[in-house]
C-alpha atoms as a PDB file:
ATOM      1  CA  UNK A   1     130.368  93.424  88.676  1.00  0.00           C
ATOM      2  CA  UNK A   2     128.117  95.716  90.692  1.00  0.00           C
ATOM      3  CA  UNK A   3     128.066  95.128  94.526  1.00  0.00           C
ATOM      4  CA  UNK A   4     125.438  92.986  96.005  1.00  0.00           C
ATOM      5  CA  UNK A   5     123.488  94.543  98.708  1.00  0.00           C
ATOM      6  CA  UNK A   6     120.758  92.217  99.339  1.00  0.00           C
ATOM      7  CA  UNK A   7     122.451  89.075 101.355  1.00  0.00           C
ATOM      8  CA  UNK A   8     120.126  88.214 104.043  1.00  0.00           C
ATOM      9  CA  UNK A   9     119.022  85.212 102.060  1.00  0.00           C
ATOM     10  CA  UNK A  10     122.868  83.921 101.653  1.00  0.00           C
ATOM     11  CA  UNK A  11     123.806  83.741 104.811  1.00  0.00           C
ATOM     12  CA  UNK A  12     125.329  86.588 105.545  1.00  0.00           C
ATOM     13  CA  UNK A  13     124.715  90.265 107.028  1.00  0.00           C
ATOM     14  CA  UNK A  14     126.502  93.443 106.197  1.00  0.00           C
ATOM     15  CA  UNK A  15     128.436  94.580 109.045  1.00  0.00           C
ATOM     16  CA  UNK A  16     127.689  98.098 107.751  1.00  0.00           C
ATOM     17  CA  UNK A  17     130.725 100.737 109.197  1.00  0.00           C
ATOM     18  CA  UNK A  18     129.138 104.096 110.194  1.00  0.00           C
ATOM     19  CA  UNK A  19     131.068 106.661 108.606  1.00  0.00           C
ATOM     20  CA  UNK A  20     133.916 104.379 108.182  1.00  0.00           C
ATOM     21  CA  UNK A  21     135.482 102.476 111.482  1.00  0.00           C
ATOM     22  CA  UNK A  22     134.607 105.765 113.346  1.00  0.00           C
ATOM     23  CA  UNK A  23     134.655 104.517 116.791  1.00  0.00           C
ATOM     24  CA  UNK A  24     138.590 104.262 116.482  1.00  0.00           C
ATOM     25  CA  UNK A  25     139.132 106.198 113.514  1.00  0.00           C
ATOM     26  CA  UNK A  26     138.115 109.922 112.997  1.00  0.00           C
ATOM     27  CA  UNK A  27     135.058 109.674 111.311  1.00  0.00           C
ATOM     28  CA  UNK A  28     134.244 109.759 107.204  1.00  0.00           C
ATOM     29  CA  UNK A  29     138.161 110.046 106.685  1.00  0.00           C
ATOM     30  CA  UNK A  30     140.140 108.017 104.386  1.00  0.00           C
ATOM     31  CA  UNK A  31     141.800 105.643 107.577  1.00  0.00           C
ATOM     32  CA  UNK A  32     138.039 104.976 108.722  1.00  0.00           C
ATOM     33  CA  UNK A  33     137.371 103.775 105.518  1.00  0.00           C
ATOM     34  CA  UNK A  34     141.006 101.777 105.154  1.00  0.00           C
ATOM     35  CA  UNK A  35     140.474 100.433 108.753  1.00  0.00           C
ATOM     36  CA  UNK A  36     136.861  99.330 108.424  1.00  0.00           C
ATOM     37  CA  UNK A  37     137.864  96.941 105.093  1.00  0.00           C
ATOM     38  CA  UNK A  38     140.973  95.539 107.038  1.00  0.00           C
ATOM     39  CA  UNK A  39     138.773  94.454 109.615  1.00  0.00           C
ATOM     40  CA  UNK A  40     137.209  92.022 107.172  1.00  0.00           C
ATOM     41  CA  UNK A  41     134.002  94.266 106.501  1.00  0.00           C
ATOM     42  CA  UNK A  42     132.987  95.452 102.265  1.00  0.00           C
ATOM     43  CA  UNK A  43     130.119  98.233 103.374  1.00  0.00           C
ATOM     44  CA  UNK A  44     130.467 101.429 104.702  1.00  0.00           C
ATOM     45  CA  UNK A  45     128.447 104.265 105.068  1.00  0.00           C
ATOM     46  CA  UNK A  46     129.488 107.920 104.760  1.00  0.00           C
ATOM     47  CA  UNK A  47     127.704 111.656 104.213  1.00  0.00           C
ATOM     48  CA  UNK A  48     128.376 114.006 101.509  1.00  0.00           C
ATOM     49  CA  UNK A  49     128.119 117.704 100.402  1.00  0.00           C
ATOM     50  CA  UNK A  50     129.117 119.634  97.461  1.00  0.00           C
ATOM     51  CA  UNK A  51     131.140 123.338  98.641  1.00  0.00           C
ATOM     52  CA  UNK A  52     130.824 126.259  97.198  1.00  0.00           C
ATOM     53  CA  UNK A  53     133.284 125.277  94.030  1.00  0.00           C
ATOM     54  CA  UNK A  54     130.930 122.379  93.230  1.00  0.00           C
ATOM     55  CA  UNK A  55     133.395 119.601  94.024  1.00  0.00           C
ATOM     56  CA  UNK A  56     131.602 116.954  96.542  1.00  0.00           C
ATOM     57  CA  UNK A  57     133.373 116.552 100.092  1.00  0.00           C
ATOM     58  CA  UNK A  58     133.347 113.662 102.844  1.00  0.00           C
ATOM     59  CA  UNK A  59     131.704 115.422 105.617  1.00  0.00           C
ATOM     60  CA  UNK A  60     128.669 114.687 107.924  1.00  0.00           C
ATOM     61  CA  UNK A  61     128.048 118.234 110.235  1.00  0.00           C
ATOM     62  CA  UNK A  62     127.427 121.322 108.030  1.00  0.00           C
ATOM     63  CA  UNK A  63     129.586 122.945 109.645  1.00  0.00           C
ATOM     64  CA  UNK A  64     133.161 121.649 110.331  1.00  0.00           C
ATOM     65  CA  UNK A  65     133.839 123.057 113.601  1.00  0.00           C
ATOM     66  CA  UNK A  66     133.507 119.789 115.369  1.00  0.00           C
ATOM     67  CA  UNK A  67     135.913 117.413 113.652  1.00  0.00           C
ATOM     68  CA  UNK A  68     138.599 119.728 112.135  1.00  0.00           C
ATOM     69  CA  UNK A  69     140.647 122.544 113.168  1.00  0.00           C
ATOM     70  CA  UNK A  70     138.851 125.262 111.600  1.00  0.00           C
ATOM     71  CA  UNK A  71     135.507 126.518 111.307  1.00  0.00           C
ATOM     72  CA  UNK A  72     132.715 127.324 108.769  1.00  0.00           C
ATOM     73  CA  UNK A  73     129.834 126.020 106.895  1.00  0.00           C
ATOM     74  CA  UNK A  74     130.926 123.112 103.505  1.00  0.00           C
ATOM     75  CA  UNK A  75     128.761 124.363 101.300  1.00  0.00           C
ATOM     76  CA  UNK A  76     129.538 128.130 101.471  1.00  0.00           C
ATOM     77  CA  UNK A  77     133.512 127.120 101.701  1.00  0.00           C
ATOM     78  CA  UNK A  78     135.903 125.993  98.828  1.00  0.00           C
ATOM     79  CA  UNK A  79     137.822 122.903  98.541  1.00  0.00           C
ATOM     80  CA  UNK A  80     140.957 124.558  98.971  1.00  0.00           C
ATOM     81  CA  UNK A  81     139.584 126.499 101.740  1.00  0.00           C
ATOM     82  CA  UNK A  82     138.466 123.303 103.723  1.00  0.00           C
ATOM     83  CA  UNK A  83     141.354 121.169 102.859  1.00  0.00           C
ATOM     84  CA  UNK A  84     143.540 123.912 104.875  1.00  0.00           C
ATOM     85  CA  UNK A  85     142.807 122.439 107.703  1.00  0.00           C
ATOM     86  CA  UNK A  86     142.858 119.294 110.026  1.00  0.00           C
ATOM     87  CA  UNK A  87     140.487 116.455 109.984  1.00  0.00           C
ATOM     88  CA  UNK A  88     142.122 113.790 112.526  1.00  0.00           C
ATOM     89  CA  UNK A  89     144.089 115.944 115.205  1.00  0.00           C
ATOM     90  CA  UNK A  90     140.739 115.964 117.043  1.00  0.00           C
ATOM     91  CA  UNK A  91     139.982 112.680 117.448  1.00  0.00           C
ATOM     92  CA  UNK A  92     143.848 111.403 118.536  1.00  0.00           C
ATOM     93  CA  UNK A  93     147.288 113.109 117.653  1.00  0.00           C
ATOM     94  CA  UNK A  94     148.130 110.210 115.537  1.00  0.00           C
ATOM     95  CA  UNK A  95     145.739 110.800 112.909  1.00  0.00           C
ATOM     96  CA  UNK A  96     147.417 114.602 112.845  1.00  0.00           C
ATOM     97  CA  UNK A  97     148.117 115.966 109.046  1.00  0.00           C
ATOM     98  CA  UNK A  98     144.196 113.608 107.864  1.00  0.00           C
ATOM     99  CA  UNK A  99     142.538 115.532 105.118  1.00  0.00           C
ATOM    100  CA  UNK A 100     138.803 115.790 104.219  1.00  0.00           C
ATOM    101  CA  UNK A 101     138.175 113.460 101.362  1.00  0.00           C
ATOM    102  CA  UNK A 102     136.816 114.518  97.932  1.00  0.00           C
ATOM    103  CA  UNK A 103     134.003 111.632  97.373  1.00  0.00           C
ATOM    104  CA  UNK A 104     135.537 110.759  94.032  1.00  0.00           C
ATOM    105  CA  UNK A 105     138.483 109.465  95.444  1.00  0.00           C
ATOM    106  CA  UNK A 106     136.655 107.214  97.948  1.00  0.00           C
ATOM    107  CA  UNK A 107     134.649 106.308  95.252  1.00  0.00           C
ATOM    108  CA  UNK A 108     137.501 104.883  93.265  1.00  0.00           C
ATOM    109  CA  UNK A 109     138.681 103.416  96.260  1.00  0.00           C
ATOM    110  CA  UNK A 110     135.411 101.519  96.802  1.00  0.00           C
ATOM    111  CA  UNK A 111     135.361 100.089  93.532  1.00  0.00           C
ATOM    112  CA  UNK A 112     138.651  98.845  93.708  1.00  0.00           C
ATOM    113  CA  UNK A 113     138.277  97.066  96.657  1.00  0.00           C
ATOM    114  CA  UNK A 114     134.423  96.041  95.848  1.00  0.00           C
ATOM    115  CA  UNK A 115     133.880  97.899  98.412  1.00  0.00           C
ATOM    116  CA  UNK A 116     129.811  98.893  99.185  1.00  0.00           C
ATOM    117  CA  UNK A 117     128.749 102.435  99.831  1.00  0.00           C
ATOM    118  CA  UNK A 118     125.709 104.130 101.406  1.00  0.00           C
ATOM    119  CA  UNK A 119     126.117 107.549 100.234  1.00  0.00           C
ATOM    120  CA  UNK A 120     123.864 110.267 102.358  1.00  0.00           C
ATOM    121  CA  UNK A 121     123.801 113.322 100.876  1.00  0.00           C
ATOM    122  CA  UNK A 122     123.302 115.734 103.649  1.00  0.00           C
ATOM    123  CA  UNK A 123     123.127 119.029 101.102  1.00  0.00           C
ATOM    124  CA  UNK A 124     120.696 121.936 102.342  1.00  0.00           C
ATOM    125  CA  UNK A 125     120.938 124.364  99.284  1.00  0.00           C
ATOM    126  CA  UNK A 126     122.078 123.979  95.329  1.00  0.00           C
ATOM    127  CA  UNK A 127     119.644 120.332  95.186  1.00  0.00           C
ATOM    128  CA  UNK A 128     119.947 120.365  91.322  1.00  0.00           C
ATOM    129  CA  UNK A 129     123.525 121.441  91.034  1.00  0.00           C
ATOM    130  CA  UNK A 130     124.572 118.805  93.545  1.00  0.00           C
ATOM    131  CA  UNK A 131     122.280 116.412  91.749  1.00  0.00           C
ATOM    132  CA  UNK A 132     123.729 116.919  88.335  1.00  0.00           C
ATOM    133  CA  UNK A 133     127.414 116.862  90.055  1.00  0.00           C
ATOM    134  CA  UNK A 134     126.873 113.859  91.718  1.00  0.00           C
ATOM    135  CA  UNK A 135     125.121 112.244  89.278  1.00  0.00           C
ATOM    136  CA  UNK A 136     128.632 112.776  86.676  1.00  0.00           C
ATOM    137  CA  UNK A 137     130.834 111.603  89.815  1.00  0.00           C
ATOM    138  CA  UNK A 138     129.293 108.341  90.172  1.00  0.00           C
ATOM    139  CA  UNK A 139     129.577 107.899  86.288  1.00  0.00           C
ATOM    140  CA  UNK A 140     133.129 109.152  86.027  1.00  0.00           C
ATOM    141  CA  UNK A 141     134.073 106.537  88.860  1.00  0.00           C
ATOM    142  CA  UNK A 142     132.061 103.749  87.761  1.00  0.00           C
ATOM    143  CA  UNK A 143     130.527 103.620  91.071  1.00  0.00           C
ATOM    144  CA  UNK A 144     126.791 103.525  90.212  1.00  0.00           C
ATOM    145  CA  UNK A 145     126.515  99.972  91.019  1.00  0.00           C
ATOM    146  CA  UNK A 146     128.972 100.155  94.061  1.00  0.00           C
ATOM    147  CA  UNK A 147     126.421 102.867  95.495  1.00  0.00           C
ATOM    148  CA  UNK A 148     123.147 103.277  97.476  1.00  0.00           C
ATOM    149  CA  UNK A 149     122.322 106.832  97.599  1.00  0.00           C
ATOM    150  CA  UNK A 150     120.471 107.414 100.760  1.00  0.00           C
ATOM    151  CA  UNK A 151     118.854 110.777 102.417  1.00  0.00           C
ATOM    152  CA  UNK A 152     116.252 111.877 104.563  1.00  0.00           C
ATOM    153  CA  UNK A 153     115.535 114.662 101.868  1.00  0.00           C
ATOM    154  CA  UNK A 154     113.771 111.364  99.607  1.00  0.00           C
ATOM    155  CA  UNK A 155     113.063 114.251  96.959  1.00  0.00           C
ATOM    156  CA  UNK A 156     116.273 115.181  96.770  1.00  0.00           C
ATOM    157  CA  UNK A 157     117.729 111.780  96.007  1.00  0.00           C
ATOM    158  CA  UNK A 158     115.236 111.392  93.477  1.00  0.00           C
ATOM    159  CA  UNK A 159     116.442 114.327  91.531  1.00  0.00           C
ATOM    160  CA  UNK A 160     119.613 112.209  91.173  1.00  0.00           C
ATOM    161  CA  UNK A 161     117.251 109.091  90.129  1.00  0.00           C
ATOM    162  CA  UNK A 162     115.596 111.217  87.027  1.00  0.00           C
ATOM    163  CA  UNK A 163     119.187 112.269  85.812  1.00  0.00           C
ATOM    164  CA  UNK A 164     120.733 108.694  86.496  1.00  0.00           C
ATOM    165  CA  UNK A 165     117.967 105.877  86.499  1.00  0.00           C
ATOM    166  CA  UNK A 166     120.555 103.392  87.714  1.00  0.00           C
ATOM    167  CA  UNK A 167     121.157 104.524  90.471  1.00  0.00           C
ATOM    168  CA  UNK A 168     119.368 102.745  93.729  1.00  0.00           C
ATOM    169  CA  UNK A 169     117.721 104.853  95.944  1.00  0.00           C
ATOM    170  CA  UNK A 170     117.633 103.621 100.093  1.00  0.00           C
ATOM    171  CA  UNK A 171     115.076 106.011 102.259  1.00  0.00           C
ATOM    172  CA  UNK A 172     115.222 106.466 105.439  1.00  0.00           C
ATOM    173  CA  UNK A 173     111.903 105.950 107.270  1.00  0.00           C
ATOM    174  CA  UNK A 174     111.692 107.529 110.577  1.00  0.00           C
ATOM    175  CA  UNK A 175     108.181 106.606 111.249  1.00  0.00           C
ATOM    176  CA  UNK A 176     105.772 103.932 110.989  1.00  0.00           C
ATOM    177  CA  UNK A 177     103.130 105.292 108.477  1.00  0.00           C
ATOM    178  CA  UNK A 178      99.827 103.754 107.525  1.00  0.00           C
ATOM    179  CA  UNK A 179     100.668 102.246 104.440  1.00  0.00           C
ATOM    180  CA  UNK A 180     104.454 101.968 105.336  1.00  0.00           C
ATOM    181  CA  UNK A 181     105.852  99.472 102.112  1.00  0.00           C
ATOM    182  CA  UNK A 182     103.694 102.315 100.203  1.00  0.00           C
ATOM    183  CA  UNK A 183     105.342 104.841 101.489  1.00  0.00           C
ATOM    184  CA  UNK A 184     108.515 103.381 101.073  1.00  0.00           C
ATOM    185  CA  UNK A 185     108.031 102.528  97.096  1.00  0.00           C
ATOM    186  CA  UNK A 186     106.597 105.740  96.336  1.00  0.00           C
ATOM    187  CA  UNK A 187     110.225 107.504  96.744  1.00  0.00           C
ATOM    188  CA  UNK A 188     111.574 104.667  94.549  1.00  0.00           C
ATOM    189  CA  UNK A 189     113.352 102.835  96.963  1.00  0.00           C
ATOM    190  CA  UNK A 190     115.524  99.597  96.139  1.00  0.00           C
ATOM    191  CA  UNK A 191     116.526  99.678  99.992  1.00  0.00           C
ATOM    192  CA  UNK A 192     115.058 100.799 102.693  1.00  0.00           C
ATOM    193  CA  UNK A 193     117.281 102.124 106.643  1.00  0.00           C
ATOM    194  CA  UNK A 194     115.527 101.693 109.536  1.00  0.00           C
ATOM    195  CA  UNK A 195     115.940 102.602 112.921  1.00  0.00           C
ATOM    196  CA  UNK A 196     114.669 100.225 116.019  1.00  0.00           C
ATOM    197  CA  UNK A 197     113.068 102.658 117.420  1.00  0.00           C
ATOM    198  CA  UNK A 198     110.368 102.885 114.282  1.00  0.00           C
ATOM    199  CA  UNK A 199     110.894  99.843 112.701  1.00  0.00           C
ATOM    200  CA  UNK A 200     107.976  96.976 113.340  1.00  0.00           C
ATOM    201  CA  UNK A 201     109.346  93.161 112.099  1.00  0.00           C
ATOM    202  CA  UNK A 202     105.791  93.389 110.087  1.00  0.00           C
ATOM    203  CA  UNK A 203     107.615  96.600 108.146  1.00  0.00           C
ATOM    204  CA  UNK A 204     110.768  94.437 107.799  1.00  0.00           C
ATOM    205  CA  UNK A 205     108.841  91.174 106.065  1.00  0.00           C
ATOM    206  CA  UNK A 206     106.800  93.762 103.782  1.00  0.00           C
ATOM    207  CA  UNK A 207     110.487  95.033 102.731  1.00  0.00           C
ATOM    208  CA  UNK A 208     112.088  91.972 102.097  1.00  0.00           C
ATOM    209  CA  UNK A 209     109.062  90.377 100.494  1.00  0.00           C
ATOM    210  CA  UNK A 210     108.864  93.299  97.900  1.00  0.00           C
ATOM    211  CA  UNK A 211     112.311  92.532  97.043  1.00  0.00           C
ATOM    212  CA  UNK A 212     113.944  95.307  99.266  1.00  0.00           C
ATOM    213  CA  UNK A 213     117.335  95.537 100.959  1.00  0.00           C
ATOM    214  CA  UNK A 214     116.561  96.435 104.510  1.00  0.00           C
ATOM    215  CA  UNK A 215     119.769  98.168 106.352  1.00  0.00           C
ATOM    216  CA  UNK A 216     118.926  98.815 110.505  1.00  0.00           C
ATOM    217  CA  UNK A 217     121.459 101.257 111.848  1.00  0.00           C
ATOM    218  CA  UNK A 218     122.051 101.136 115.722  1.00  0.00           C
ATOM    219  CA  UNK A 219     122.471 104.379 117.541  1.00  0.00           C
ATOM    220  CA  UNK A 220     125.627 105.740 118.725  1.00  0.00           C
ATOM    221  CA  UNK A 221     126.818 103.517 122.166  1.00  0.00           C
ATOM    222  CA  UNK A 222     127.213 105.774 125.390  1.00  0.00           C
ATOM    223  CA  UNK A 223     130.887 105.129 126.498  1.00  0.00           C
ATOM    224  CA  UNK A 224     131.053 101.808 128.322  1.00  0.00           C
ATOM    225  CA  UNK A 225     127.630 100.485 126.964  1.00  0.00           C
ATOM    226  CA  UNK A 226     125.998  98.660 124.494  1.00  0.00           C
ATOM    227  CA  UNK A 227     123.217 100.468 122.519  1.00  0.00           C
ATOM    228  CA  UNK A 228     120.627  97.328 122.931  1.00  0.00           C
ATOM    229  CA  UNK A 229     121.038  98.628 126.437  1.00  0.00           C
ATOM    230  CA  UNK A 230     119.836 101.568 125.926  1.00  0.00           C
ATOM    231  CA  UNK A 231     117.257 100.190 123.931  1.00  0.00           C
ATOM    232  CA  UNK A 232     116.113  97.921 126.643  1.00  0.00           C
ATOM    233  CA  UNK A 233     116.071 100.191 129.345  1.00  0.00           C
ATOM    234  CA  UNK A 234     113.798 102.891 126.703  1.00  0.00           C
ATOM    235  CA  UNK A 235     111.740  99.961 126.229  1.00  0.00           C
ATOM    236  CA  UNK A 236     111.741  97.706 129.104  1.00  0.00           C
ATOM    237  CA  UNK A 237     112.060  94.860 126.493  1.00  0.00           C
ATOM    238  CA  UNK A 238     115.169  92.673 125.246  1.00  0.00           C
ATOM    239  CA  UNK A 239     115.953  94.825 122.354  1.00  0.00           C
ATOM    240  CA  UNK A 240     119.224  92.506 121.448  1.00  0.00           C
ATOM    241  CA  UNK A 241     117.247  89.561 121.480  1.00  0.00           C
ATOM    242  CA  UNK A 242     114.305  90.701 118.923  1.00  0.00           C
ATOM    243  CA  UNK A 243     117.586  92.324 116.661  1.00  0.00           C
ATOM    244  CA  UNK A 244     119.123  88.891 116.570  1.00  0.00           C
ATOM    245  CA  UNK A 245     115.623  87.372 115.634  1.00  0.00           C
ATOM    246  CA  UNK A 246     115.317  89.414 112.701  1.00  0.00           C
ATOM    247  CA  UNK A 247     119.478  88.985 111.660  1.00  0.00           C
ATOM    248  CA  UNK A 248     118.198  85.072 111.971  1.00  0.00           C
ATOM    249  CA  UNK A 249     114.949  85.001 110.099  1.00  0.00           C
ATOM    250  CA  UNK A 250     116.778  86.844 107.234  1.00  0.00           C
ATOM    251  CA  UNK A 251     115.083  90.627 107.287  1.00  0.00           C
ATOM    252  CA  UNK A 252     118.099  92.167 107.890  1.00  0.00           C
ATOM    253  CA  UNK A 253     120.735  92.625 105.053  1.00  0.00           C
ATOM    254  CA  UNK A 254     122.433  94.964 106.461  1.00  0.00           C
ATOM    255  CA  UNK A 255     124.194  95.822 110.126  1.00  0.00           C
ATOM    256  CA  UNK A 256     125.090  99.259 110.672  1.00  0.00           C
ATOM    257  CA  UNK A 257     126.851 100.935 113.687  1.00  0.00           C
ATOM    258  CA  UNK A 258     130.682 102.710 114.405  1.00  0.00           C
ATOM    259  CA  UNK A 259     131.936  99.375 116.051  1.00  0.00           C
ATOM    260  CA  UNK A 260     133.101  96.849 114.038  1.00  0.00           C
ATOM    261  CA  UNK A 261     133.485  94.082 116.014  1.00  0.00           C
ATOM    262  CA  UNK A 262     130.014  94.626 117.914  1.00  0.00           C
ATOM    263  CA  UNK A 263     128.260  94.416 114.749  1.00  0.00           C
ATOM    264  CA  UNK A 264     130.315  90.816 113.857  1.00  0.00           C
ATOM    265  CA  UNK A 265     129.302  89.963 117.805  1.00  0.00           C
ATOM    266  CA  UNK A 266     125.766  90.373 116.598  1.00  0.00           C
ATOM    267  CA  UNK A 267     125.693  89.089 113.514  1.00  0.00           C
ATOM    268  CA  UNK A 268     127.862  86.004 114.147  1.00  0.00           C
ATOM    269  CA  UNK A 269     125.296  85.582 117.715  1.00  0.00           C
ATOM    270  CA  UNK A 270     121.917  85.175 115.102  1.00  0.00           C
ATOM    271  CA  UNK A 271     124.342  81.970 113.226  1.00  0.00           C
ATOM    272  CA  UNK A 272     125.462  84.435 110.165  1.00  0.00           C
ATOM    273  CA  UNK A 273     128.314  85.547 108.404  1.00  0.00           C
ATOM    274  CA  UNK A 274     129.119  88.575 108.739  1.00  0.00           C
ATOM    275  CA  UNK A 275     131.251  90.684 105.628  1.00  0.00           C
END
């Protein structure tokens, strides 16, 4: 049984965990993933790219200078080459000796655990190659239905879509355009991801009344603060407030942020379940 990613009219949100449980586990790693389904949540999101063997990697920069011990661009490196170095040290000594992941493996993972994954394939060069590879990965790991394949590159994604018309497509739309549910269908969405800052609850009851899944990720929280207050201080308006509005009137399916618990906090606030 394929994973269900449209909830918002069962009760219950998806406390969606950006790139795993990253805010206390290094980020798109095996132990964020672990750590974010022991914390009671099925839905994770995580970015991909395919190196210069052709095997796809766990990985959200392009280059890998920031989380790991060694430096260089994915797609121009091997597998071998990347899994030389360290992927955890970085983040805390504990998670020393944490290697990139090979998406098949999390993939496996996922469906064993019914786990749901949006997959953002960050890829700048090779689109048809990566298509074609990705396209046999989620078929070798019966993971087509555990997977929403999501990009800001919508032609890109669609490339997977002509090989593997299965597979469900979530856009990003980081803007409000004219005819925004349009838009939206025209790159053969079955979700849509939305940010606050270009999302209108209009947009969101066009989504959900066309049948889409509607994911709203939340920024990135400054240390010590909540990202509605950042919102609220952009905005000068009570950013929480209109989130938990739309988490209660059922246009949100899915949560998304690095903290678990302040997704639950939200979700559980607007009288849903969160999983």
């Amino acid at each position: 049984m394929g994973f269900n990613f449209v909830v918002a009219g069962q009760g219950m949100v998806l406390a969606n965990s950006h790139r795993g449980y990253s805010h206390c586990y290094p980020e798109n790693t095996m132990p964020a993933f672990e750590a974010a389904l022991a914390a009671g949540t099925h839905s994770i999101e995580l970015d991909i790219h395919m190196t210069k063997d052709e095997k796809l990697v766990v990985h959200h920069d392009f280059t890998i200078d920031r989380v790991s011990t060694g430096t260089g661009y994915v797609e121009q490196m091997t597998l071998a080459e990347l899994r030389q170095y360290d992927y955890g040290i970085k983040f805390d000594p504990k998670f020393a000796g944490t290697p990139i992941p090979e998406l098949r493996e999390v993939l496996l993972w996922a469906v064993a655990n019914h786990v749901g994954v949006v997959l953002e394939v960050k890829q700048k060069l090779n689109h048809q190659r990566c298509a074609e590879v990705l396209a046999d990965t989620l078929l070798e790991t019966n993971a087509v239905d555990n997977v929403l394949l999501l990009a800001f590159d919508h032609v890109l994604i669609n490339r997977v879509k002509t090989i593997l018309p299965q597979v469900k497509l979530q856009v990003v739309t980081l803007a409000r355009y004219n005819k925004q549910l349009e838009a939206t269908l025209g790159s053969n969405a079955a979700s849509a991801c939305v940010e606050y800052h270009y999302v209108h609850r209009d947009d969101l009851s066009a989504y959900k009344k066309a049948g889409l899944s509607v994911r709203l990720y939340l920024h990135e929280s400054p240390p010590g603060r909540e990202i509605t207050q950042v919102y609220n201080e952009k905005y000068g308006i009570d950013a929480e407030s209109e989130i938990i509005e739309w988490l209660r009137e059922g246009l949100i399916d899915m949560l998304s942020h690095d903290d678990i618990p302040y997704l639950c906090k939200l979700i559980e606030k607007a009288g849903k379940k969160p999983y």
